[in-house]
Protein backbone atom coordinates (compact mmCIF):
# COMPACT_ATOMS: atom_id res chain seq x y z
CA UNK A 1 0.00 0.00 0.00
CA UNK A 2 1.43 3.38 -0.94
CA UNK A 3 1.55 6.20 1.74
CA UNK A 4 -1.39 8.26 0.32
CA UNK A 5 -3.28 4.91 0.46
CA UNK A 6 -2.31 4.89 3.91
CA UNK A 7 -4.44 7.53 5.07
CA UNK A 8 -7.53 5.23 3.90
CA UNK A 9 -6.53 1.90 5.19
CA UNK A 10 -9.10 0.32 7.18
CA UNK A 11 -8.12 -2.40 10.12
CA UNK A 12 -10.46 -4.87 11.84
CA UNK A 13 -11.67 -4.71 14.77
CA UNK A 14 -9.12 -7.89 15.99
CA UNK A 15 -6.42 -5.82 14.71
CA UNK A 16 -8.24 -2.60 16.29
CA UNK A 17 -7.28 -4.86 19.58
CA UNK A 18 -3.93 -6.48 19.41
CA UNK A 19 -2.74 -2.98 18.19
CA UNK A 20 -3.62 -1.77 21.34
CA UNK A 21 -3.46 -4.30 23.64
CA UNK A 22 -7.49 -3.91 24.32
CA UNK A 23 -10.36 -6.05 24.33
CA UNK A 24 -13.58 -6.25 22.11
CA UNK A 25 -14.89 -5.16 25.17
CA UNK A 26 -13.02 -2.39 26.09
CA UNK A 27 -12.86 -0.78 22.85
CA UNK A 28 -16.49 -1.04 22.60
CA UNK A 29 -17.09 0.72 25.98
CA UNK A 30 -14.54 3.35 24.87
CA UNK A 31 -16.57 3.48 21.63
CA UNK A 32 -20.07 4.10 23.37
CA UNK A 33 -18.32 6.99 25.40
CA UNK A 34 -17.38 8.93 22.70
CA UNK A 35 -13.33 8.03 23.96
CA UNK A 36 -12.16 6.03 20.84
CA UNK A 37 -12.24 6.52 16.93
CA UNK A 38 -15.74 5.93 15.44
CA UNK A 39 -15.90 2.73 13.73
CA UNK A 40 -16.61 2.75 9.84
CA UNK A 41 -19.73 0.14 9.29
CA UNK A 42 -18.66 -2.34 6.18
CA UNK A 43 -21.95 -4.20 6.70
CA UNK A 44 -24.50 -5.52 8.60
CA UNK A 45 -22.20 -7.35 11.11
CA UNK A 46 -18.73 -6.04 10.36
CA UNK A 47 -16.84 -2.76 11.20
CA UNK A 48 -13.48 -1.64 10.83
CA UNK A 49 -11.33 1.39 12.25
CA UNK A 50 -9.43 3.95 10.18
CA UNK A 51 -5.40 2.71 10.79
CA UNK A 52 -5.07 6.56 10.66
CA UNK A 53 -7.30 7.70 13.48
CA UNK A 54 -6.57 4.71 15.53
CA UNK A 55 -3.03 5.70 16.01
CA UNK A 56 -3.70 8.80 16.84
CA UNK A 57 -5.43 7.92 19.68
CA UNK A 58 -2.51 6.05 20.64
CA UNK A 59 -0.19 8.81 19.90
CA UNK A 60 -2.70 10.99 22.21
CA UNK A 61 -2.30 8.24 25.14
CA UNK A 62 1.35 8.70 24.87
CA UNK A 63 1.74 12.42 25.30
CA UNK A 64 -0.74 12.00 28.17
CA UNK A 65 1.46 9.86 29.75
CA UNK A 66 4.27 12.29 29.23
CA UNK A 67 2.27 15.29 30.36
C-alpha cells in the first residue's frame, strides 16, 4: 500500500485490539463513550477502524502519559 493509500486503510476490529493491547470489550465501551475513533460500518455485522485515526489515539495516550 502506498503512503497516500495509507491515510484510507481500514483495520479490523481484531487488529483494532492487538494494536492496542485492548479487548472487544473495552474498545467497545470506549466506543459508546465517545473516547475512541468511530468505527466505519462495512456491513450488517462487520466494522473496521481507520489505521489513521486509531493511532492517533494512541499517539494521544502517549503524550498524556508524558504530560
Amino acid at each position: 500500500m502506498s503512503p497516500s493509500n495509507d491515510n484510507y486503510a481500514l483495520i479490523s476490529l481484531k487488529d483494532t485490539c492487538a494494536l492496542t493491547s485492548m479487548s472487544k470489550t473495552m474498545i467497545h465501551r470506549l466506543r459508546s463513550e465517545g473516547r475512541f475513533p468511530a468505527a466505519v460500518a462495512l456491513g450488517e455485522k462487520r466494522i473496521a477502524f481507520s489505521r489513521q485515526e486509531v493511532q492517533g489515539w494512541i499517539a494521544q495516550k502517549l503524550a498524556a502519559r508524558a504530560a
